[in-house]
N, C-alpha and C. Protein backbone atom coordinates (compact mmCIF):
# COMPACT_ATOMS: atom_id res chain seq x y z
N UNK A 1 4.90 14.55 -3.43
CA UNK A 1 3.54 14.54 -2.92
C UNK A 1 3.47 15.38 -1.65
N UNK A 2 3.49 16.59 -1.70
CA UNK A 2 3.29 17.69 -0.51
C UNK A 2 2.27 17.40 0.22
N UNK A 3 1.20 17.09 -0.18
CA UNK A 3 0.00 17.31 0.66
C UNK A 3 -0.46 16.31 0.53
N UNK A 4 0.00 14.71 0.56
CA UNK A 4 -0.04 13.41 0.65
C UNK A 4 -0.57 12.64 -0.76
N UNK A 5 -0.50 11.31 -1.05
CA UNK A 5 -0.76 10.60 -1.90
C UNK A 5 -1.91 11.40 -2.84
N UNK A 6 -2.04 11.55 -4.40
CA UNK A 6 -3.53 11.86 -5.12
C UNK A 6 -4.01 10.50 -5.69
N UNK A 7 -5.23 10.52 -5.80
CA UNK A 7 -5.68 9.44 -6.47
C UNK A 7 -5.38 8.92 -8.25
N UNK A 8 -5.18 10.38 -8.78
CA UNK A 8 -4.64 10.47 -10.08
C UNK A 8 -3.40 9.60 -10.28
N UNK A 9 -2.32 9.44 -8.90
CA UNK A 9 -1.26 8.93 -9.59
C UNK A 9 -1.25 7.46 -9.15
N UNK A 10 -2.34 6.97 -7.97
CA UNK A 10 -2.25 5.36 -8.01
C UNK A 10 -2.26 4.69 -8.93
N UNK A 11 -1.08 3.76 -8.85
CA UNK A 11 -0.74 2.35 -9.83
C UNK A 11 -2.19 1.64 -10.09
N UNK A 12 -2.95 1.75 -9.60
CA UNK A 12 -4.57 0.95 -9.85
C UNK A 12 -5.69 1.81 -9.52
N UNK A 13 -6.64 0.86 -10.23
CA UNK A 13 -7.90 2.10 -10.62
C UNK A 13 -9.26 1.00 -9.43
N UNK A 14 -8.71 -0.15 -8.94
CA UNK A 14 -9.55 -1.24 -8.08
C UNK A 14 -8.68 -1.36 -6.69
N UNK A 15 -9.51 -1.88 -5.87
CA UNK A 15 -8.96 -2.54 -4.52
C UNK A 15 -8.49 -3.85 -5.02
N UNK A 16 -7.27 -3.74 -4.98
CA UNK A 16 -6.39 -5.30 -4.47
C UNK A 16 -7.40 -6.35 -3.82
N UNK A 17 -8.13 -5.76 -2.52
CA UNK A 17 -8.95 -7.07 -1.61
C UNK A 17 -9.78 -6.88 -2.01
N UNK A 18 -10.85 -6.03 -2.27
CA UNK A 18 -12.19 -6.34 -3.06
C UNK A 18 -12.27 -6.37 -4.24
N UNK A 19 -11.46 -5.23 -5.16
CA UNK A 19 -12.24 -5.35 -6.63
C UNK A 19 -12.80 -4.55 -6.80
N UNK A 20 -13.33 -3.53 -5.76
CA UNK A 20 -13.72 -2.47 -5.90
C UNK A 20 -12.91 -1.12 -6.35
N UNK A 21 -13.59 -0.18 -6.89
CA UNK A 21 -13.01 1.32 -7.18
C UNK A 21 -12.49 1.70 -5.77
N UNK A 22 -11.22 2.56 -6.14
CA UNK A 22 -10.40 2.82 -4.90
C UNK A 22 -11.01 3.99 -4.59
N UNK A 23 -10.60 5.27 -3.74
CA UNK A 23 -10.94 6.26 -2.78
C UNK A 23 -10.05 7.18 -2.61
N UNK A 24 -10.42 8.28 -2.67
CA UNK A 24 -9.44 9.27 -2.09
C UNK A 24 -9.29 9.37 -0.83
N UNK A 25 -9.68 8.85 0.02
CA UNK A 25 -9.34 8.59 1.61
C UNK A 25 -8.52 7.48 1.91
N UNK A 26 -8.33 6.43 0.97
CA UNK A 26 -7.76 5.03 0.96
C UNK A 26 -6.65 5.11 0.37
N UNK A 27 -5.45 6.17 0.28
CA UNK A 27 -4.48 6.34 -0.22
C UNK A 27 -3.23 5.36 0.56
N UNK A 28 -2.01 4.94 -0.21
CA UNK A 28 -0.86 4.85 0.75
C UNK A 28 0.38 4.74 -0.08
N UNK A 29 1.60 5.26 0.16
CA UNK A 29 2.40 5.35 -0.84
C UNK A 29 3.51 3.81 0.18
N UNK A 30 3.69 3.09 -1.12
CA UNK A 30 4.47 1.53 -0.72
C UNK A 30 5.56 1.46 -2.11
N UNK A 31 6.81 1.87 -1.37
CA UNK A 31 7.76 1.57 -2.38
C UNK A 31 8.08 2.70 -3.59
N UNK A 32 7.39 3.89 -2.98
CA UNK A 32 7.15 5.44 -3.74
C UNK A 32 6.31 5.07 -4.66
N UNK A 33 5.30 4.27 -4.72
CA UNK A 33 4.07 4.06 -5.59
C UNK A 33 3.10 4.16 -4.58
N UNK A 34 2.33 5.29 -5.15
CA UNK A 34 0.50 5.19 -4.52
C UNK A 34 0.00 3.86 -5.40
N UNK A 35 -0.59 3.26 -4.30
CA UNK A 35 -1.12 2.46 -4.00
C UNK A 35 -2.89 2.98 -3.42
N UNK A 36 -4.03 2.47 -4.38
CA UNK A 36 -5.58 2.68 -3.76
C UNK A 36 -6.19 1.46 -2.82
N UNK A 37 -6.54 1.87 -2.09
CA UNK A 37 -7.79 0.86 -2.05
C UNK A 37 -9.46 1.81 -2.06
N UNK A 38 -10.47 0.60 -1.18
CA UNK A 38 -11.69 0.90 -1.65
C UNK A 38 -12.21 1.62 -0.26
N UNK A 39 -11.34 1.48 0.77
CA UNK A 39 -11.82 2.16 1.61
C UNK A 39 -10.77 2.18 2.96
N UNK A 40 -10.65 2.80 4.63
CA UNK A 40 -9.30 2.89 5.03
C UNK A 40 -9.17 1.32 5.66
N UNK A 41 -10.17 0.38 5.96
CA UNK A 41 -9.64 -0.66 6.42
C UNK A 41 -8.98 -1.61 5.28
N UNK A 42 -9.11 -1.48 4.21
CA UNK A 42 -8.32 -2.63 3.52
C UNK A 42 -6.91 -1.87 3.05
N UNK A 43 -7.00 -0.46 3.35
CA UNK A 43 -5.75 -0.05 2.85
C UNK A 43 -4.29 0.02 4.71
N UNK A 44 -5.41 -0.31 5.55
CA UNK A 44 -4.55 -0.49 6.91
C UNK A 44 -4.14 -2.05 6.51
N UNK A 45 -5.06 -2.65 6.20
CA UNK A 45 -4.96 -4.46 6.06
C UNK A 45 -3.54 -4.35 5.36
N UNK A 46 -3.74 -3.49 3.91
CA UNK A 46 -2.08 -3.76 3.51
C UNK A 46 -0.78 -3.26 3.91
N UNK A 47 -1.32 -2.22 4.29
CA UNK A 47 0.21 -1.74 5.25
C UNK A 47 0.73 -2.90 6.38
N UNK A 48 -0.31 -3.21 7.05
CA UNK A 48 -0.18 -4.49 8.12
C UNK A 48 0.81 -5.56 7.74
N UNK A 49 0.29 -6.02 6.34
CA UNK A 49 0.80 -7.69 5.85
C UNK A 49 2.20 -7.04 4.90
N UNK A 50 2.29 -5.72 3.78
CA UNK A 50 3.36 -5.07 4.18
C UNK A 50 4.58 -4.95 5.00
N UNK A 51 4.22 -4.23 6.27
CA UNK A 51 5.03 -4.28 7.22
C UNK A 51 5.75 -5.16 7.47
N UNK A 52 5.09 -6.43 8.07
CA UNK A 52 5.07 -8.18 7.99
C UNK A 52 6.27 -8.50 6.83
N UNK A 53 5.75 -8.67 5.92
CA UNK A 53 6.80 -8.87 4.58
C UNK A 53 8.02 -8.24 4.51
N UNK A 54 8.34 -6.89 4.29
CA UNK A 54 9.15 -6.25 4.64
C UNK A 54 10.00 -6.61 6.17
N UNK A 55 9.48 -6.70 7.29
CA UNK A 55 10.45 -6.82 8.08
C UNK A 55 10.97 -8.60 7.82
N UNK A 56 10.80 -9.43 7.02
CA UNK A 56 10.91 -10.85 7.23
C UNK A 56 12.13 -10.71 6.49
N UNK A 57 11.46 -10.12 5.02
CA UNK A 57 12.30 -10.34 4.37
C UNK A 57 13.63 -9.50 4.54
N UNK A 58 13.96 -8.46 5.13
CA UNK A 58 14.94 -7.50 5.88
C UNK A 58 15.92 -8.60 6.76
N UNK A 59 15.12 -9.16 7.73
CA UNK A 59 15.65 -10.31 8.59
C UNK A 59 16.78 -11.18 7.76
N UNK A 60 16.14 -12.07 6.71
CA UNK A 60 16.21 -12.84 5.95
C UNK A 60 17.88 -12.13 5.27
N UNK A 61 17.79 -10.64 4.55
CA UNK A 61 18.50 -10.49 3.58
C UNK A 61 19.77 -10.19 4.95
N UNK A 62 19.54 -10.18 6.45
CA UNK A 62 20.90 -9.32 6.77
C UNK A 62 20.95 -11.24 7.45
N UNK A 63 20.88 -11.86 7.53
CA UNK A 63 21.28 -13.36 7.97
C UNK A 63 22.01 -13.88 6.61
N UNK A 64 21.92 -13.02 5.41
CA UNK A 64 22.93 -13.47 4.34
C UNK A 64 24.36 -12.69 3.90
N UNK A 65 23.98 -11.22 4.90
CA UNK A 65 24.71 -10.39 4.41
C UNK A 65 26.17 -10.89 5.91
């Protein structure tokens, strides 16, 4: 993806939080999957709770390692 996420290759054709049709401004690539949403605040919302998840569970896996 040279010139950042396309809408063609997001895993979904709706917003996760609304339900709504996603956006070509609402791009984000999570886990080398584009990922849509419906507009840029619900696609910041998931990077946020993302982030969150990811660092817990990181925590979590090196307190076993």
């Amino acid at each position: 993806m040279p010139d950042g996420p396309r809408i063609e290759d997001a895993v979904n054709e709706t917003c996760p939080w609304s339900g709504d049709p996603i956006a070509a401004d609402s791009l984000t690539v999570y886990r080398g999957a584009v990922v849509g949403f419906c507009n840029p605040g619900c696609r910041d919302k998931f990077e946020k709770a993302t982030k969150a998840f990811d660092l817990a569970l990181g925590a979590r896996q090196a307190r076993q390692d």
